[in-house]
N, C-alpha and C. Protein backbone atom coordinates (compact mmCIF):
# COMPACT_ATOMS: atom_id res chain seq x y z
N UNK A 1 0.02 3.38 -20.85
CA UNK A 1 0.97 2.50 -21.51
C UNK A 1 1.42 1.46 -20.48
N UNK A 2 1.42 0.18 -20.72
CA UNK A 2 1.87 -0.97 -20.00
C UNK A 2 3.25 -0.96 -20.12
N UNK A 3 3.55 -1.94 -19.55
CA UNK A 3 5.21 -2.38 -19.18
C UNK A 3 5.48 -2.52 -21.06
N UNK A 4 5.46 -3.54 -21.09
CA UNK A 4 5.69 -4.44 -22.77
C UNK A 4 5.32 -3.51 -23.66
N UNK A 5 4.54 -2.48 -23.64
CA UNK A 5 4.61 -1.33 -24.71
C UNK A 5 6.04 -0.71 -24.39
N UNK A 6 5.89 -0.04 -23.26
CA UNK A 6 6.88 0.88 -22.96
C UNK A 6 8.60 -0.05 -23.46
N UNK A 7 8.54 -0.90 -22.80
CA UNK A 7 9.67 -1.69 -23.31
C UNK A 7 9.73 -2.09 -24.77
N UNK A 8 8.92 -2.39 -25.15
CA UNK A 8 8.50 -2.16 -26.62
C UNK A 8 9.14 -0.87 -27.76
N UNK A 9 8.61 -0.03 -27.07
CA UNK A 9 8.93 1.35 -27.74
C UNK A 9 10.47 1.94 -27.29
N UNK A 10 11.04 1.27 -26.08
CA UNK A 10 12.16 1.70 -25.67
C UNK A 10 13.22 0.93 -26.83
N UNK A 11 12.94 -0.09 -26.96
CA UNK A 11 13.58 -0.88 -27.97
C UNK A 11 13.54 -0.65 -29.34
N UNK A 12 12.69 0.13 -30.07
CA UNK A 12 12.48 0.61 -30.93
C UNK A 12 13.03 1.94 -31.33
N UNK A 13 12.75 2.40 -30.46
CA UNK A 13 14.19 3.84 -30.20
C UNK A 13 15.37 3.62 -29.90
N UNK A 14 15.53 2.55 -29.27
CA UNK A 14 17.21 2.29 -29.23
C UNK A 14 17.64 1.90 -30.87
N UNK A 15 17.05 1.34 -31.23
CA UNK A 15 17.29 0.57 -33.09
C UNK A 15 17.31 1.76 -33.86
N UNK A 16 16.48 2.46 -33.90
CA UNK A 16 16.72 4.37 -34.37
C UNK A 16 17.88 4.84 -33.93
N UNK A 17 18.19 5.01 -32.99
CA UNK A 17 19.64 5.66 -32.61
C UNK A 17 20.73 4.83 -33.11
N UNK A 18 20.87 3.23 -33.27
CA UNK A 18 21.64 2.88 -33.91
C UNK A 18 22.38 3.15 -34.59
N UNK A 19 21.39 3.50 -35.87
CA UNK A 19 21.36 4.70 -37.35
C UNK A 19 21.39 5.48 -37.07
N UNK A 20 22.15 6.31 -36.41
CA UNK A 20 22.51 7.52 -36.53
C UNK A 20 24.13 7.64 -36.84
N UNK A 21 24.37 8.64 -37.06
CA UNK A 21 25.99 8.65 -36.94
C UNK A 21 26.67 8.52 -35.42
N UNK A 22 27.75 8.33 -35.41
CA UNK A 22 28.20 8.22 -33.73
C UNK A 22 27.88 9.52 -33.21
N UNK A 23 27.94 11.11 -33.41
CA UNK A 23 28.42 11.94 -32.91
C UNK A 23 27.28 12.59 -32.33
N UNK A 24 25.71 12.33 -33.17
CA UNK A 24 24.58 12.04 -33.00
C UNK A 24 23.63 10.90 -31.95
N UNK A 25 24.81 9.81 -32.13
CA UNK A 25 23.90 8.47 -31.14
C UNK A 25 24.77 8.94 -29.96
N UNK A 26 25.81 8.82 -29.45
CA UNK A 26 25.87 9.00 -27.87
C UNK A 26 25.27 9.69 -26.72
N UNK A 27 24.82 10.88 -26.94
CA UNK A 27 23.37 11.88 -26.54
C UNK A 27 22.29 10.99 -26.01
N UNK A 28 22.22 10.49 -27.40
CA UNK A 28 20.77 10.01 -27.44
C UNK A 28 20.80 8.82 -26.61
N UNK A 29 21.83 7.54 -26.73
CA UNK A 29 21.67 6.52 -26.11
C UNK A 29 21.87 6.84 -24.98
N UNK A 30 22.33 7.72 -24.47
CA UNK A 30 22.77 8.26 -22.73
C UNK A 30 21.31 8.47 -22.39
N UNK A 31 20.46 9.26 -22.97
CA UNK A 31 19.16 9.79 -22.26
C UNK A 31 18.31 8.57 -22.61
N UNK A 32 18.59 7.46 -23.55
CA UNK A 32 17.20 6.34 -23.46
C UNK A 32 17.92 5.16 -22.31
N UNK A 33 19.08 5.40 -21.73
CA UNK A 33 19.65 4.96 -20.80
C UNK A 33 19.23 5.35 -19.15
N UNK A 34 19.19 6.76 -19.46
CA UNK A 34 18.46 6.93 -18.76
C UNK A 34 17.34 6.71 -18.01
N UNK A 35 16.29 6.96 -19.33
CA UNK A 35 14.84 6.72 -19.26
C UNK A 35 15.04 5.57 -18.83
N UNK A 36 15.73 4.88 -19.33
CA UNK A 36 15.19 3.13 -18.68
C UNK A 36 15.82 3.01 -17.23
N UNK A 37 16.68 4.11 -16.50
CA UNK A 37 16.86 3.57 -15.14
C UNK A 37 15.49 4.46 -14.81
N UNK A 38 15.07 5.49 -14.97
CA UNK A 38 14.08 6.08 -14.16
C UNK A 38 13.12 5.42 -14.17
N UNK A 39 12.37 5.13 -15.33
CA UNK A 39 11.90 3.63 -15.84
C UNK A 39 11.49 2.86 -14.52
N UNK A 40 13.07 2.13 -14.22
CA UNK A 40 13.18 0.97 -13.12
C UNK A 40 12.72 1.39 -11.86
N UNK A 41 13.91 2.34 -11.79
CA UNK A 41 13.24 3.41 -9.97
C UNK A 41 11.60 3.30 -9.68
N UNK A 42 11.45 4.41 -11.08
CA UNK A 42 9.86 4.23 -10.61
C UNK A 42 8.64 2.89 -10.50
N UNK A 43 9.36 1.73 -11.04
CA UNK A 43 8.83 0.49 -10.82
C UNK A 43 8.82 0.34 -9.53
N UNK A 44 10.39 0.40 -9.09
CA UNK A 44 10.39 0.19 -7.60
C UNK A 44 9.56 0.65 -6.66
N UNK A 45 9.76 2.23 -6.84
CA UNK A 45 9.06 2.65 -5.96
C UNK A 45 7.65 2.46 -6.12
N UNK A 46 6.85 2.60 -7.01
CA UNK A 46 5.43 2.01 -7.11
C UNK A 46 5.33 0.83 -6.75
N UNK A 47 6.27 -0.28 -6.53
CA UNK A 47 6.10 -1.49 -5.75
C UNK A 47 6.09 -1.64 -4.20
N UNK A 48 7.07 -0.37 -3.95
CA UNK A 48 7.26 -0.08 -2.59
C UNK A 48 6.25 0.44 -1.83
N UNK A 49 5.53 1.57 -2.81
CA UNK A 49 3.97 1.94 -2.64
C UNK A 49 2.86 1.19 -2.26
N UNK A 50 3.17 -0.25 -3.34
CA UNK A 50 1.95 -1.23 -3.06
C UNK A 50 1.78 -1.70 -2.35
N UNK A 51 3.14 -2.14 -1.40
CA UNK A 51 3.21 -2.75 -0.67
C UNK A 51 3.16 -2.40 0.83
N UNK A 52 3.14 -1.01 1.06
CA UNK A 52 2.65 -0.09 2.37
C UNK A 52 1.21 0.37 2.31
N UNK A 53 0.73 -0.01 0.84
CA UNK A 53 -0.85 0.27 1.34
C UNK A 53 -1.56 -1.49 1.46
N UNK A 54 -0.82 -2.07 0.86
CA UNK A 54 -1.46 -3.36 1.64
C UNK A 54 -1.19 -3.29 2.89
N UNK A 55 -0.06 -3.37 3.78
CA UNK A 55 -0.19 -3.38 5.21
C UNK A 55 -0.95 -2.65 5.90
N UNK A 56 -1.04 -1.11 5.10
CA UNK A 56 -1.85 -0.33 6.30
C UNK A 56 -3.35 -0.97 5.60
N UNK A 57 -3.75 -1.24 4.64
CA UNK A 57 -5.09 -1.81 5.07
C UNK A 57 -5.23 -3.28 5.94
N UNK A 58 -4.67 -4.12 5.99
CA UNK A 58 -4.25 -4.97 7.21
C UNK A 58 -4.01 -4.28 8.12
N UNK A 59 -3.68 -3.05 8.80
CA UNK A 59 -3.46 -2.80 9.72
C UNK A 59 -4.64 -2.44 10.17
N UNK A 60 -4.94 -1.74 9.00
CA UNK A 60 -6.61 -0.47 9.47
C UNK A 60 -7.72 -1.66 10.01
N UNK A 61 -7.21 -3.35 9.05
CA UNK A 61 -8.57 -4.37 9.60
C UNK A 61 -8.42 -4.92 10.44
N UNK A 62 -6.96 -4.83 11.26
CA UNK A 62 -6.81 -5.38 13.08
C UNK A 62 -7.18 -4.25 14.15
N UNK A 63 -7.12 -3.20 13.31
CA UNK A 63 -7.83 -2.30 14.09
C UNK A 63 -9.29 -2.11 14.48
N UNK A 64 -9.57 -2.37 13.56
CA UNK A 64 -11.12 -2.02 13.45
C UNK A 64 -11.73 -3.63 13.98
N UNK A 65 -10.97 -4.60 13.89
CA UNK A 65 -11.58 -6.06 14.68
C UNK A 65 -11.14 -5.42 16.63
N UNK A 66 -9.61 -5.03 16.76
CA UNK A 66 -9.72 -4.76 17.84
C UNK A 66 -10.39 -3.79 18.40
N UNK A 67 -11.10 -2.61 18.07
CA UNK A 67 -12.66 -1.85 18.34
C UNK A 67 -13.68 -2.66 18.66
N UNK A 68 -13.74 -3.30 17.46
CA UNK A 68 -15.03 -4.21 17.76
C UNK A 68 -15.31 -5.12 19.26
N UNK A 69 -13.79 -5.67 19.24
CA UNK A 69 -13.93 -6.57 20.35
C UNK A 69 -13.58 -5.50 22.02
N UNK A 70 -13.13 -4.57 21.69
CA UNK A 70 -12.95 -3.57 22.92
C UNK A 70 -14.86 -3.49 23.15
N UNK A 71 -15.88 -2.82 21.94
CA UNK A 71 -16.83 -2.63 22.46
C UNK A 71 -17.29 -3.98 22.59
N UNK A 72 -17.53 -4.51 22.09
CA UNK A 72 -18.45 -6.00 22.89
C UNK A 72 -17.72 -6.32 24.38
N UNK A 73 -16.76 -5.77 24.65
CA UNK A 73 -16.07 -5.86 25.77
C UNK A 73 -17.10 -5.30 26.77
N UNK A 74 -16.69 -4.23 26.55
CA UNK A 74 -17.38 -2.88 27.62
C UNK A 74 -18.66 -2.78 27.53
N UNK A 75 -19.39 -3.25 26.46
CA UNK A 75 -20.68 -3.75 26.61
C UNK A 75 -21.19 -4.86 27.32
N UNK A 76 -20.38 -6.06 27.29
CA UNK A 76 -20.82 -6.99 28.73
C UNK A 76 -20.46 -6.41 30.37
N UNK A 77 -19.17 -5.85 30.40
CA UNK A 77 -18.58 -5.44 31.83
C UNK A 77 -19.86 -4.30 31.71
N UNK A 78 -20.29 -3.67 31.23
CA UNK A 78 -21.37 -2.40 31.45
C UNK A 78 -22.79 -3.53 32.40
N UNK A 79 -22.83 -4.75 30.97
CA UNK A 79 -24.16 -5.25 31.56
C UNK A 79 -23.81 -6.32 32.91
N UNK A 80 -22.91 -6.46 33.31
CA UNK A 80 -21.89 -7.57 34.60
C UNK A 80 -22.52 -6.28 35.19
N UNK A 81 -22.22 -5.26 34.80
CA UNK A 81 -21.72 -4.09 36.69
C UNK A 81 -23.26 -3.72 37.01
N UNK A 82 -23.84 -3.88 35.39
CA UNK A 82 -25.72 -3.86 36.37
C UNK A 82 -26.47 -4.56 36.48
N UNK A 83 -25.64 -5.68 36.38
CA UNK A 83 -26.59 -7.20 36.80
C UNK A 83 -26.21 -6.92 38.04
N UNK A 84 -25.04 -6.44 38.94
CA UNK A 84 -24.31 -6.93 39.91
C UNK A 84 -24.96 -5.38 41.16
N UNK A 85 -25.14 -4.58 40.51
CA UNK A 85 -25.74 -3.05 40.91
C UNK A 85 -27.19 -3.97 41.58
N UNK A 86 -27.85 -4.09 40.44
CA UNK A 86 -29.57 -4.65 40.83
C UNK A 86 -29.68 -5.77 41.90
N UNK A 87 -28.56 -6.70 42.09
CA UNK A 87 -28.63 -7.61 42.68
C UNK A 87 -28.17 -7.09 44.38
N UNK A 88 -27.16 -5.98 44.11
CA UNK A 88 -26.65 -5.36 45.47
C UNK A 88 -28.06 -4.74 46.21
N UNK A 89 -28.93 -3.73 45.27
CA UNK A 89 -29.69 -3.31 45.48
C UNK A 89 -30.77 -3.99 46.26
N UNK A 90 -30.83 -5.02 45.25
CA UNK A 90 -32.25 -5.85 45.78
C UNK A 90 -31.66 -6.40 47.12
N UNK A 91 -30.04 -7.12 47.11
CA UNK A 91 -30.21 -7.54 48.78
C UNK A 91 -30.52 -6.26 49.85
N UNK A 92 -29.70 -4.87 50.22
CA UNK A 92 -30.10 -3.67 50.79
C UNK A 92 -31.67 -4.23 50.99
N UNK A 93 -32.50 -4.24 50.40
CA UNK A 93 -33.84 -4.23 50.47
C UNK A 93 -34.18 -5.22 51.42
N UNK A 94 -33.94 -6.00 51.52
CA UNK A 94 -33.94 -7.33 52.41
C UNK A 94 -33.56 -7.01 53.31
């Protein structure tokens, strides 16, 4: 059920309780009073939800760029320290 149903149908049950007698509608409008704050809460919080898994996937993709660039890192300083090894070597030889 979407938003506009649910609000839909909340409104439609409030118009039912209308018609009722008073002694009958106060019950009732208290608990569709209800429903509609829990309703809200849980909007919230499912917004609050959405919005911590967008960051951690932004987070998870600065992570995973900063991996990337750590190994291309340590992959040149690896190939620097044995360009620099072979070249020590070869002078010794001399």
């Amino acid at each position: 059920m979407n938003e506009q149903d649910f609000q839909a149908k909340l409104a439609e049950l409030m118009k039912q309780i209308e018609n009722l007698p008073p002694s009958e509608r106060a019950p009732l409008e208290r608990l569709a009073q209800e429903t509609r704050e829990r309703h809200e809460r849980m909007k919230k919080t499912v917004g609050e939800l959405q919005e911590s898994l967008d960051y951690l996937r932004l987070s998870v993709k600065y992570l995973v760029f900063d991996l990337e660039a750590t190994r291309r890192e340590n992959d040149y300083l690896r190939k620097l320290i044995e360009t620099r090894s072979s070249q020590d070597e070869s002078q010794d030889q001399e």
